[in-house]
N, C-alpha and C. Protein backbone atom coordinates (compact mmCIF):
# COMPACT_ATOMS: atom_id res chain seq x y z
N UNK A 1 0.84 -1.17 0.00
CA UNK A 1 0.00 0.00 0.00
C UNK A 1 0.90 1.24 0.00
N UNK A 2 0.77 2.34 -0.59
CA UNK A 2 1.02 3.11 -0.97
C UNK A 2 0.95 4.26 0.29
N UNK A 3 1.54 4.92 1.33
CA UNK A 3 1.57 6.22 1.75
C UNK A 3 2.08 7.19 1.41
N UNK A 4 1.57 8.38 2.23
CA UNK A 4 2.45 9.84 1.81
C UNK A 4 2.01 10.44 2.91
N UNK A 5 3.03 11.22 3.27
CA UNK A 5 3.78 11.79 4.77
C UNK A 5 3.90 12.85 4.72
N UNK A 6 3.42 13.65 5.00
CA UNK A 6 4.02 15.23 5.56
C UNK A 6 4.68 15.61 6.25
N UNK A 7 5.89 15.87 6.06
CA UNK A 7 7.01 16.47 6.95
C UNK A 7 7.07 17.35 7.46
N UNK A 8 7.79 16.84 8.68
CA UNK A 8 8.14 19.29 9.79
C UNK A 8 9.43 19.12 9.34
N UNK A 9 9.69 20.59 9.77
CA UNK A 9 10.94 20.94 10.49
C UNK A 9 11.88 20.73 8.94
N UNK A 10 11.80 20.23 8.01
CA UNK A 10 12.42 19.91 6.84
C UNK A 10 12.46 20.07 5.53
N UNK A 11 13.56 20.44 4.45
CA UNK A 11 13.36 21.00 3.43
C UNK A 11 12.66 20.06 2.59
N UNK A 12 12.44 18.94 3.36
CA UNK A 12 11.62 18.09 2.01
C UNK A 12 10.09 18.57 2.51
N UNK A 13 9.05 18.13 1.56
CA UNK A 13 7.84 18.52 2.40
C UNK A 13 6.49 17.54 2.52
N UNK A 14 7.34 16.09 1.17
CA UNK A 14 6.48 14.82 1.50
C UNK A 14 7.75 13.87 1.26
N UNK A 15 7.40 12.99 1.87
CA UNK A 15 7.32 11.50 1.27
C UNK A 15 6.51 10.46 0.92
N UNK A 16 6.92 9.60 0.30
CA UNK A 16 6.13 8.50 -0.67
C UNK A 16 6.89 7.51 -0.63
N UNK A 17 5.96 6.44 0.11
CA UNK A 17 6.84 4.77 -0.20
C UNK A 17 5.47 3.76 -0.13
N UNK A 18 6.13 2.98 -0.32
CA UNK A 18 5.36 1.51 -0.39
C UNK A 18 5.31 0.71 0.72
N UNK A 19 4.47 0.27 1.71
CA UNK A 19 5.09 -0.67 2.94
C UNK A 19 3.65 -2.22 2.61
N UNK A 20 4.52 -3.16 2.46
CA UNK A 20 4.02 -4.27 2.63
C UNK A 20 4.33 -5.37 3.46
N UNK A 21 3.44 -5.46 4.64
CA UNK A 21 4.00 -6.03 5.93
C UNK A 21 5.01 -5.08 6.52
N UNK A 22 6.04 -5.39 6.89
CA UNK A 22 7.24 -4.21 7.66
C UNK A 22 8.40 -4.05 6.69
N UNK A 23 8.20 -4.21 5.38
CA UNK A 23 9.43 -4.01 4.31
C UNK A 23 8.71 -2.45 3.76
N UNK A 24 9.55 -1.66 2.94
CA UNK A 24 9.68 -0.55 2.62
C UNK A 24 10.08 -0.29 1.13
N UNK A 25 9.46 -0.16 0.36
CA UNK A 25 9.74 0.25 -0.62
C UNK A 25 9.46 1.22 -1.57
N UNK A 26 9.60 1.65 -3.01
CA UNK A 26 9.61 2.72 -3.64
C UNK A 26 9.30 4.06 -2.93
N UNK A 27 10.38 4.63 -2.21
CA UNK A 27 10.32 5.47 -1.19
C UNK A 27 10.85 7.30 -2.57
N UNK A 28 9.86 7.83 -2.15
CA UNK A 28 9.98 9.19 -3.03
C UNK A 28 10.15 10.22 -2.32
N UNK A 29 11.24 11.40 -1.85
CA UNK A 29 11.04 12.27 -1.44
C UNK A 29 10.75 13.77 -1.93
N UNK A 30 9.78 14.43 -1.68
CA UNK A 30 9.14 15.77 -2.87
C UNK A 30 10.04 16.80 -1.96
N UNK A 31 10.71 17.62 -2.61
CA UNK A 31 11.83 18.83 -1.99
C UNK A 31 12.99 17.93 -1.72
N UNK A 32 13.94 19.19 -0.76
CA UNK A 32 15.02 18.38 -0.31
C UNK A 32 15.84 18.51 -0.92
N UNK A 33 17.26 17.87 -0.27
CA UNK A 33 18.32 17.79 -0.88
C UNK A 33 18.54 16.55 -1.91
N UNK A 34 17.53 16.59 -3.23
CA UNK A 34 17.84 16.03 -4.48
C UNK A 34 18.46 14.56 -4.21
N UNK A 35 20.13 14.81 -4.31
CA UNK A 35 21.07 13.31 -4.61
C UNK A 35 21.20 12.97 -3.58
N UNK A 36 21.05 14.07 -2.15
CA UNK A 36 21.43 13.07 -1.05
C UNK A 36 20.13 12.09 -0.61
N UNK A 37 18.58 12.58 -1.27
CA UNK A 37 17.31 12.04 -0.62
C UNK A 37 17.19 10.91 -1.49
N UNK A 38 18.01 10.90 -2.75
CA UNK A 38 17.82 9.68 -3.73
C UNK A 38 18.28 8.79 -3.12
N UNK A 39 19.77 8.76 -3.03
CA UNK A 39 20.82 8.10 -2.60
C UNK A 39 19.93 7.31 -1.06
N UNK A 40 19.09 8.11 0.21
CA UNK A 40 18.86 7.49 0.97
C UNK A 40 17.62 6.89 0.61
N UNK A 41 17.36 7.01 0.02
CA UNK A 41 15.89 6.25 -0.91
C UNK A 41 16.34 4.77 -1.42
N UNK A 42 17.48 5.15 -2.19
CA UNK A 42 18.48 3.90 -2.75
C UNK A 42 18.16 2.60 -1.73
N UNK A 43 19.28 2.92 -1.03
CA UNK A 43 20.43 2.74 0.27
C UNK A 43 18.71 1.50 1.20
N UNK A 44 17.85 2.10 1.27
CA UNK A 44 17.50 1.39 2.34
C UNK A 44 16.17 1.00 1.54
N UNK A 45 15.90 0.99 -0.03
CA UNK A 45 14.80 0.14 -0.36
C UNK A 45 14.96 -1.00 0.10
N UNK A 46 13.29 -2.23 0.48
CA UNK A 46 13.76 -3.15 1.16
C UNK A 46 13.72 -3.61 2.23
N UNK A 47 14.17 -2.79 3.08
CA UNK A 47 14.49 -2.25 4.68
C UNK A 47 13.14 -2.45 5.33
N UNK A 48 13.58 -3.35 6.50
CA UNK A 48 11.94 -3.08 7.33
C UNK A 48 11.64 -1.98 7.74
N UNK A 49 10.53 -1.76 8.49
CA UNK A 49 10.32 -0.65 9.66
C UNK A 49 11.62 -0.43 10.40
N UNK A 50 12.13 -1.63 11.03
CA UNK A 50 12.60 -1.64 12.42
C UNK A 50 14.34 -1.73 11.45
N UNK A 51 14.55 -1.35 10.97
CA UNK A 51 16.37 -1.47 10.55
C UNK A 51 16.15 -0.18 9.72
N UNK A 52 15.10 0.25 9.52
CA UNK A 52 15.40 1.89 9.48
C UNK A 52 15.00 2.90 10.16
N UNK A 53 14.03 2.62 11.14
CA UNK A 53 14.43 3.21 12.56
C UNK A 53 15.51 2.63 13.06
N UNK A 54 16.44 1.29 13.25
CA UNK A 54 17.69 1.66 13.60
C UNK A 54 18.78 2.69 13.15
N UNK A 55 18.55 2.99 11.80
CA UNK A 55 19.68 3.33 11.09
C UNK A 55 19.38 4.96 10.86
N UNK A 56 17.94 5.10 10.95
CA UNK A 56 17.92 6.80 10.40
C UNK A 56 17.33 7.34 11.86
N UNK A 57 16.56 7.01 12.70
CA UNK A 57 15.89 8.20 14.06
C UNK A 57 16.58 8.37 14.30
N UNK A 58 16.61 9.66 14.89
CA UNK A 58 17.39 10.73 15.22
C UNK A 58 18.50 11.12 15.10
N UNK A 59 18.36 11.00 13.61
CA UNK A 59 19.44 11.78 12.56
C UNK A 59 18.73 13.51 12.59
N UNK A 60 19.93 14.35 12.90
CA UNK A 60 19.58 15.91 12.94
C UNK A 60 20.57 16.24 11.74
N UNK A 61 19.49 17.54 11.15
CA UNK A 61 20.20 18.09 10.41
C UNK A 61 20.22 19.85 10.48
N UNK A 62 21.66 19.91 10.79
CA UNK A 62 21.98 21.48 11.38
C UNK A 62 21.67 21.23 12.41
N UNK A 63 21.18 22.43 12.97
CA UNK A 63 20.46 22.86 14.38
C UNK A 63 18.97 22.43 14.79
N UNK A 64 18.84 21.72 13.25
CA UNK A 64 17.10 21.38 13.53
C UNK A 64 17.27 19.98 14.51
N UNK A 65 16.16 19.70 15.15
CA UNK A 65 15.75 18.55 15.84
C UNK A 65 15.86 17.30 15.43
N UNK A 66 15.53 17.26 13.84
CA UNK A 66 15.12 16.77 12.75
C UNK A 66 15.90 16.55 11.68
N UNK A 67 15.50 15.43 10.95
CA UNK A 67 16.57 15.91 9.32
C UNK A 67 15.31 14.66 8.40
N UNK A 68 15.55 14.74 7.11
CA UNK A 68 14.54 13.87 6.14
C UNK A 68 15.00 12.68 6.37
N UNK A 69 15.80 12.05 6.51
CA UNK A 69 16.17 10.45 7.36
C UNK A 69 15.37 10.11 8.38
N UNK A 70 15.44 10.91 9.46
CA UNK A 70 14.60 11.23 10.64
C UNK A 70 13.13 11.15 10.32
N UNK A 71 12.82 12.34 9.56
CA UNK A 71 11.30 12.04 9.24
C UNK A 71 11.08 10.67 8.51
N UNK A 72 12.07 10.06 7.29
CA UNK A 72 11.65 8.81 6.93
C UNK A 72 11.11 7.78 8.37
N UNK A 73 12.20 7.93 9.29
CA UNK A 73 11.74 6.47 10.14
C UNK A 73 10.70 6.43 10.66
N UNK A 74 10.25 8.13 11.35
CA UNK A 74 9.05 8.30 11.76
C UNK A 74 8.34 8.02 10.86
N UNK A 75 7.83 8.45 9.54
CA UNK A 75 6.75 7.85 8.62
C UNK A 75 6.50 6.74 8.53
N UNK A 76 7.62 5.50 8.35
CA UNK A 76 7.43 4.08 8.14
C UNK A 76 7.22 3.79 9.30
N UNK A 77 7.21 4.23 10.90
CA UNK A 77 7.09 3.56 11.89
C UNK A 77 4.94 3.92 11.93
N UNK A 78 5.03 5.27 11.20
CA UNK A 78 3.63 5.77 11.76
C UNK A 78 2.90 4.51 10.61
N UNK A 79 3.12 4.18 9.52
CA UNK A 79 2.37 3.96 8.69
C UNK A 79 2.39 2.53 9.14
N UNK A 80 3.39 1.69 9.24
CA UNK A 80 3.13 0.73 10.16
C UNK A 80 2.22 0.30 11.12
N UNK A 81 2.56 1.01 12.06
CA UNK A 81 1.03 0.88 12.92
C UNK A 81 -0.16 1.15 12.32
N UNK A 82 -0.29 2.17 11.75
CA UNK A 82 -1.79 2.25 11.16
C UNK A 82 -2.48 1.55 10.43
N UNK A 83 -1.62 0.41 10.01
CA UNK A 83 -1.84 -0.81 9.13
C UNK A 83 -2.10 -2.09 9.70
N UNK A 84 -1.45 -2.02 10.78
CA UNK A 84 -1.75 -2.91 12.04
C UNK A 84 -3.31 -3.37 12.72
């Protein structure tokens, strides 16, 4: 199934992936930093819920709280449950 996420705090301002069961895939980020949001789009198609909340929460970017890694894990963790 198909979600899309609204982001804070971040220059991206959605994301878009695929979650079937706790895997993750075709993950799209709208704004942002371009090659670096591809590249982490790349990098962790695949990926359950739970090995990309290991690998991306609470990743900050700058001074923010936050960074689009960060918001990825939160999205796949929210969309997860809601599927539950």
């Amino acid at each position: 199934m198909q979600y899309r996420y609204k982001t804070q705090m971040t220059c991206s301002s959605e994301i878009l992936f695929d979650l079937q069961g706790d895997v993750v895939s075709n993950i799209t980020f709208i704004g942002g930093c371009n090659g670096n949001l591809k590249a982490i789009a790349k990098l962790v198609d695949g990926w359950t819920v739970e090995q990309i909340e290991e690998k991306l929460l609470g990743n900050t970017c700058g001074r923010r709280p936050t960074s689009c890694a960060d918001q990825l894990a939160r999205a796949v963790r929210e969309a997860y449950n809601s599927a539950r």
